[in-house]
C-alpha atoms as a PDB file:
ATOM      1  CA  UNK A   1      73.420 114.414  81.469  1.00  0.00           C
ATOM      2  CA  UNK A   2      74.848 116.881  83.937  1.00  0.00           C
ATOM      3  CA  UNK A   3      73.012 119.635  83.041  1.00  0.00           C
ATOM      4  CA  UNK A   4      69.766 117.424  83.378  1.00  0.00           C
ATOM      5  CA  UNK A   5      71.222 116.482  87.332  1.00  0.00           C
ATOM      6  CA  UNK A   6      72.097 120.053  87.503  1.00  0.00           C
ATOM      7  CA  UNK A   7      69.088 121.426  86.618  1.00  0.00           C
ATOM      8  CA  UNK A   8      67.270 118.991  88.403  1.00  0.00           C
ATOM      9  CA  UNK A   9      68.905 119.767  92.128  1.00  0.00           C
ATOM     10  CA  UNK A  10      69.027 123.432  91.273  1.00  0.00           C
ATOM     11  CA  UNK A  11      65.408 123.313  93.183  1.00  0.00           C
ATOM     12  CA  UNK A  12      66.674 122.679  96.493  1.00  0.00           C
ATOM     13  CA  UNK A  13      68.287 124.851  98.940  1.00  0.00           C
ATOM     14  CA  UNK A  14      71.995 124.297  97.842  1.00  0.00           C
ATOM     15  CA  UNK A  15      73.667 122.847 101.132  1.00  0.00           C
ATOM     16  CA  UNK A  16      71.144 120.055 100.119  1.00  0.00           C
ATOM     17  CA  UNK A  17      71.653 120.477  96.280  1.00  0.00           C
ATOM     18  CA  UNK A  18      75.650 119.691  97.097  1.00  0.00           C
ATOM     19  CA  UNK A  19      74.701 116.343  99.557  1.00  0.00           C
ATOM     20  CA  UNK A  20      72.262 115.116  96.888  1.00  0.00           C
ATOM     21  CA  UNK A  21      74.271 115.520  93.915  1.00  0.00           C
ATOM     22  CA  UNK A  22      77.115 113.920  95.402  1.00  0.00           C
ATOM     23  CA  UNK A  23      74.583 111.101  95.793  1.00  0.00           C
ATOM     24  CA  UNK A  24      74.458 110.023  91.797  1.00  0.00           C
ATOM     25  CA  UNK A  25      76.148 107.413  90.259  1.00  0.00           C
ATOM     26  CA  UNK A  26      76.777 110.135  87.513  1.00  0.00           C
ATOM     27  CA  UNK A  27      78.093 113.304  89.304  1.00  0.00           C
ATOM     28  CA  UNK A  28      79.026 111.726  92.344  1.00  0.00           C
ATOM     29  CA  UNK A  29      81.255 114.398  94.494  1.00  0.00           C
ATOM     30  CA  UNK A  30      83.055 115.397  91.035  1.00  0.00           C
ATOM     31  CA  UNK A  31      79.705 117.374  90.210  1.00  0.00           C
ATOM     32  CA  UNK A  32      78.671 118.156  93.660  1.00  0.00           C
ATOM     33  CA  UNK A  33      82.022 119.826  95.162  1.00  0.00           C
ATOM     34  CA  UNK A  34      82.791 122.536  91.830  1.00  0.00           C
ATOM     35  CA  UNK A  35      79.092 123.251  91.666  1.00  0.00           C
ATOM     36  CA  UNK A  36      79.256 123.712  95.479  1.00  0.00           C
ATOM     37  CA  UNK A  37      82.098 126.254  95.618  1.00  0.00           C
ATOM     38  CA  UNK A  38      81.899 127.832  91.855  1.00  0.00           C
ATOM     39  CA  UNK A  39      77.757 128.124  91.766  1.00  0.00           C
ATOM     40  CA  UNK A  40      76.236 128.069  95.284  1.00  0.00           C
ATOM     41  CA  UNK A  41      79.374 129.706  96.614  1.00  0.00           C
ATOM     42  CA  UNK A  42      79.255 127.245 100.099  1.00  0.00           C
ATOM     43  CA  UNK A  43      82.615 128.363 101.990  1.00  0.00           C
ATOM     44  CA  UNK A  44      85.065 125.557 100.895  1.00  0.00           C
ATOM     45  CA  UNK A  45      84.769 123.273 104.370  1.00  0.00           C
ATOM     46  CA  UNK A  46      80.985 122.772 103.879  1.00  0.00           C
ATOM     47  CA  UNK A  47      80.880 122.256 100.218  1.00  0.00           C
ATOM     48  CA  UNK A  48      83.690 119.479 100.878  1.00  0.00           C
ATOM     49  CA  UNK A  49      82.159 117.805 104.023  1.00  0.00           C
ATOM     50  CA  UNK A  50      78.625 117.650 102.314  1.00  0.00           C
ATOM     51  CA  UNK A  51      80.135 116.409  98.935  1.00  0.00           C
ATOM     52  CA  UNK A  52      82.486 113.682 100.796  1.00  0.00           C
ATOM     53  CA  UNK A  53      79.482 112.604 103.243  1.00  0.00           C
ATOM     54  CA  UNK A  54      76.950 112.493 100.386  1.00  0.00           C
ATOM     55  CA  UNK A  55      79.386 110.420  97.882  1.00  0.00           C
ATOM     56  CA  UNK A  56      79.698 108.048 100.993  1.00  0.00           C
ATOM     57  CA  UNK A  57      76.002 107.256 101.603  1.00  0.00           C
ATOM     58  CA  UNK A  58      75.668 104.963  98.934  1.00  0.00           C
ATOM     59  CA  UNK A  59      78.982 103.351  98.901  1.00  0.00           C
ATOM     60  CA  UNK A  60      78.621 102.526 102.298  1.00  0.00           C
ATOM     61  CA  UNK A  61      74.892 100.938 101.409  1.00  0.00           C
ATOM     62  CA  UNK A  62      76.211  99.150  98.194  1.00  0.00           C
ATOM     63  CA  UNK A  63      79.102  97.741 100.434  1.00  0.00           C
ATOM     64  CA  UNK A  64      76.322  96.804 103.201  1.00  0.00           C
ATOM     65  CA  UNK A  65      74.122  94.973 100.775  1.00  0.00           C
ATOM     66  CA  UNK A  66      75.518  94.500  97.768  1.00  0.00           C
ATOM     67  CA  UNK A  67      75.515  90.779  98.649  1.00  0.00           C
ATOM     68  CA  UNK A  68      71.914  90.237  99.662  1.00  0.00           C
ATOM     69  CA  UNK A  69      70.988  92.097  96.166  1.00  0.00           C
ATOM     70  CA  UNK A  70      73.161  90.258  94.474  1.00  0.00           C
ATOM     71  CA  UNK A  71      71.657  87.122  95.682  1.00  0.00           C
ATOM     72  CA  UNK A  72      68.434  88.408  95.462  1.00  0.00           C
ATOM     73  CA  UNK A  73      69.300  89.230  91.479  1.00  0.00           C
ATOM     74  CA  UNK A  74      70.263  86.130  90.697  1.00  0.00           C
ATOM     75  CA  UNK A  75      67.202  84.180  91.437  1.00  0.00           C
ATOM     76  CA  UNK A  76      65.752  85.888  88.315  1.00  0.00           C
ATOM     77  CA  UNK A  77      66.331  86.174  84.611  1.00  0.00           C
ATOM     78  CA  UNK A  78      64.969  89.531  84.025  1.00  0.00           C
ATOM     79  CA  UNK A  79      66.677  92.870  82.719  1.00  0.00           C
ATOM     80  CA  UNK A  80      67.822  94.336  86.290  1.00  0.00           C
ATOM     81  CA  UNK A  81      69.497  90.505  86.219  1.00  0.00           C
ATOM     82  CA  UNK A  82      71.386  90.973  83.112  1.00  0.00           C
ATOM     83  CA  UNK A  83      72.140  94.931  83.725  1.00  0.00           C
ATOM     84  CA  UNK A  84      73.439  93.779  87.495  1.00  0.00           C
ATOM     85  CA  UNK A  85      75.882  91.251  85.714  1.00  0.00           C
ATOM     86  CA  UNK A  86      76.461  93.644  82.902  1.00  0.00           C
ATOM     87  CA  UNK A  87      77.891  96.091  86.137  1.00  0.00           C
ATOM     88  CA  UNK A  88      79.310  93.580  88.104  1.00  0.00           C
ATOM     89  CA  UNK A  89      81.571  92.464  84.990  1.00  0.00           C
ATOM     90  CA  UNK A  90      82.482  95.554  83.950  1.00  0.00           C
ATOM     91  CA  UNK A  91      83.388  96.530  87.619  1.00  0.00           C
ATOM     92  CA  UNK A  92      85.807  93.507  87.472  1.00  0.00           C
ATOM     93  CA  UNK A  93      87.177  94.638  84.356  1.00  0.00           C
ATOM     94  CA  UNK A  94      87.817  97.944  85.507  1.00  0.00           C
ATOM     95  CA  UNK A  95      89.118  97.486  88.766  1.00  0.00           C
ATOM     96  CA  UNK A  96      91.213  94.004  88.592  1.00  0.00           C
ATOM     97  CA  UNK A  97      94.945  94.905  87.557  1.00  0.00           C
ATOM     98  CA  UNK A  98      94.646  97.745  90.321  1.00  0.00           C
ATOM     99  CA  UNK A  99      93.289  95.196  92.728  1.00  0.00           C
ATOM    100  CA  UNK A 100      95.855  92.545  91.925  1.00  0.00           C
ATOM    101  CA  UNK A 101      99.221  94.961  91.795  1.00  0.00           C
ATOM    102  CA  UNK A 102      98.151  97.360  94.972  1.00  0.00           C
ATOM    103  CA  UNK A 103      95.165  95.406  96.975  1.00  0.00           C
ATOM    104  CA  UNK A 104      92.858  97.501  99.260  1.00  0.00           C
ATOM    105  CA  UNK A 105      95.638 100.816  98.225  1.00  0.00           C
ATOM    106  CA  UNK A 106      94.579 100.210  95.099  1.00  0.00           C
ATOM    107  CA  UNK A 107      90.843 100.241  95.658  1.00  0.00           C
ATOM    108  CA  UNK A 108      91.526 103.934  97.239  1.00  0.00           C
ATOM    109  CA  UNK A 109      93.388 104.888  94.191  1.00  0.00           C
ATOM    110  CA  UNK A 110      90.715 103.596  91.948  1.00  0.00           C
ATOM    111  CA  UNK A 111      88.049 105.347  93.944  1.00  0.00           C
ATOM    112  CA  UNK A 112      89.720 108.581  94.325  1.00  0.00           C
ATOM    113  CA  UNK A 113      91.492 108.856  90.390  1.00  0.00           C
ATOM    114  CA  UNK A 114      88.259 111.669  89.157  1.00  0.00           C
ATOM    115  CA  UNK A 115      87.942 109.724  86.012  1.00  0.00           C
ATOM    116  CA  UNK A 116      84.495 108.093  84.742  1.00  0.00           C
ATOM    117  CA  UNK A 117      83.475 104.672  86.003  1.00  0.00           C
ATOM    118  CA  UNK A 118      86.210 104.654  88.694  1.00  0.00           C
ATOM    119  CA  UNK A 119      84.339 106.496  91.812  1.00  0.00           C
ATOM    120  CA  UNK A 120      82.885 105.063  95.102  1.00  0.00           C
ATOM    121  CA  UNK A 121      79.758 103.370  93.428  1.00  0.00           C
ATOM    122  CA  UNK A 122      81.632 101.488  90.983  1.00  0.00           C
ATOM    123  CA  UNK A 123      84.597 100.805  93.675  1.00  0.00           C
ATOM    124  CA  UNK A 124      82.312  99.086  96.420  1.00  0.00           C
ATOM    125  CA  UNK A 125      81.248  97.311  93.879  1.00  0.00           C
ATOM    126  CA  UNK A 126      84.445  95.766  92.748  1.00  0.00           C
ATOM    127  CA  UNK A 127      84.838  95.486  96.815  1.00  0.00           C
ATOM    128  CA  UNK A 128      81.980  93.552  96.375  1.00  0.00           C
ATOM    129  CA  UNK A 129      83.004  91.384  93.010  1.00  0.00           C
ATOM    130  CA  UNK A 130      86.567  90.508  94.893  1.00  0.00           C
ATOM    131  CA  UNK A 131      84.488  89.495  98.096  1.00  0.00           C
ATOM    132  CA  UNK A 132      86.884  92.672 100.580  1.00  0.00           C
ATOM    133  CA  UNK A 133      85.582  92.871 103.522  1.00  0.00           C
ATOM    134  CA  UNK A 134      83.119  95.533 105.083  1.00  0.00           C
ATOM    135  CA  UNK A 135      85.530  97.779 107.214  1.00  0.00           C
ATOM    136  CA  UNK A 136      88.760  97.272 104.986  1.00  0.00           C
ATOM    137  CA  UNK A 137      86.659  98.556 101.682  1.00  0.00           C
ATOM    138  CA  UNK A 138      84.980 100.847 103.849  1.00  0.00           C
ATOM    139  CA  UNK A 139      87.664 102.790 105.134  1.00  0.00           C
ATOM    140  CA  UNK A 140      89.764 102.233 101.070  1.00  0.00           C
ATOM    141  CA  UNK A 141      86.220 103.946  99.803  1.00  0.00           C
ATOM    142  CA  UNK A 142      86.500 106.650 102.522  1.00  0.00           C
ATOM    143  CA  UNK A 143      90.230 106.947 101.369  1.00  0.00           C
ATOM    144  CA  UNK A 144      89.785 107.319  98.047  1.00  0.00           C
ATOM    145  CA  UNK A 145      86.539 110.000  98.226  1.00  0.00           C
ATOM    146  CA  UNK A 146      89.077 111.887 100.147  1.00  0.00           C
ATOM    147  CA  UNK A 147      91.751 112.140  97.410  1.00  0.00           C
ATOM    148  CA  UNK A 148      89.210 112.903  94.569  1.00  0.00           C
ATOM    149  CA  UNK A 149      87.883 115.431  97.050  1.00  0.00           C
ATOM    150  CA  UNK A 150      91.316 116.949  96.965  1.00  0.00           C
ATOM    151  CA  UNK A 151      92.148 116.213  93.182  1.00  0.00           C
ATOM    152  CA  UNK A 152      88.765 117.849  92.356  1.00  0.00           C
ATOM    153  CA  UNK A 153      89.127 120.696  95.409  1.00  0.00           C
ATOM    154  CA  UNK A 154      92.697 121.421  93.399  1.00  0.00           C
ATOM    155  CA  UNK A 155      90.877 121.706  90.402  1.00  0.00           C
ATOM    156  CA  UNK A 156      88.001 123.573  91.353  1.00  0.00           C
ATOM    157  CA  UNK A 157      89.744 126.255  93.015  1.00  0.00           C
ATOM    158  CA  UNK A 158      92.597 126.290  90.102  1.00  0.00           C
ATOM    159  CA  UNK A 159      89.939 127.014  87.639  1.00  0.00           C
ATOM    160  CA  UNK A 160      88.237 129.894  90.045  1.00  0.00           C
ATOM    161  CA  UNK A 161      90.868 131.638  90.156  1.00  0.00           C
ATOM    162  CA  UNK A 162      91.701 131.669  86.330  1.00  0.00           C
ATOM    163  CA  UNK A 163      88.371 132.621  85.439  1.00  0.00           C
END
């Protein structure tokens, strides 16, 4: 799958290749900032703004109007019904012994831990499932991009210099 999304944005100009893949449930900025700084070469402050403003985009829009989808959703019984559930209860899953122990600290550490399913689309939507409030999971999403930023930038730059 990530060679399909990189592949795919390897058509664009690669400022816009970063913001874009940072967009995707699937790479989200743990794609977008290592293929930023180890294959388009972007100096590091550019690679991590565009990666941390792209990953935001749709965690701020899921966190916007997750409810009005949601309620939209419901009124029918179709497949996007059953996958949106499918989401929403595996968000809840995912997300609830953090949510209970730390609260909105724990949404940032959810968020910003680079591991799969725990990155800002699948934390505004457990923002959404435990009904937190716009700013207050806002500014836990923006937390936690940061600190995967970092984890990742750590990474990234580790590996770099190895190889």
């Amino acid at each position: 799958m990530t060679n399909i999304l990189v592949n795919f944005f390897s058509q664009f100009p690669p400022q816009l290749s970063v913001f874009l893949m940072a967009m995707t449930p699937v790479g989200e900025l743990r794609l977008a900032l290592p293929m930023g700084l180890a294959a388009y070469h972007l100096p590091i402050w550019q690679a991590v703004f565009l990666s941390v403003v792209g990953n935001m985009i749709p965690a701020t829009i899921i966190l916007l109007f997750a409810k009005s989808f949601h309620s939209y959703i419901e009124k029918s019984n179709g497949l996007l019904n059953r996958l949106w559930l499918k989401y929403l209860a595996r968000a809840r899953k995912k997300f609830a012994g953090d949510y209970e122990k730390w609260g909105l600290v724990g949404l940032a550490i959810f968020i910003g831990i680079p591991l799969p399913m725990t990155g800002a689309w699948t934390g505004a939507v457990a923002a959404f499932v435990f009904g937190l409030p716009f700013w207050k999971s806002f500014w836990a999403a923006l937390a936690g991009v940061l600190m995967a930023a970092g984890i990742i930038l750590a990474t990234t730059l580790g590996a770099i210099t190895i190889f």
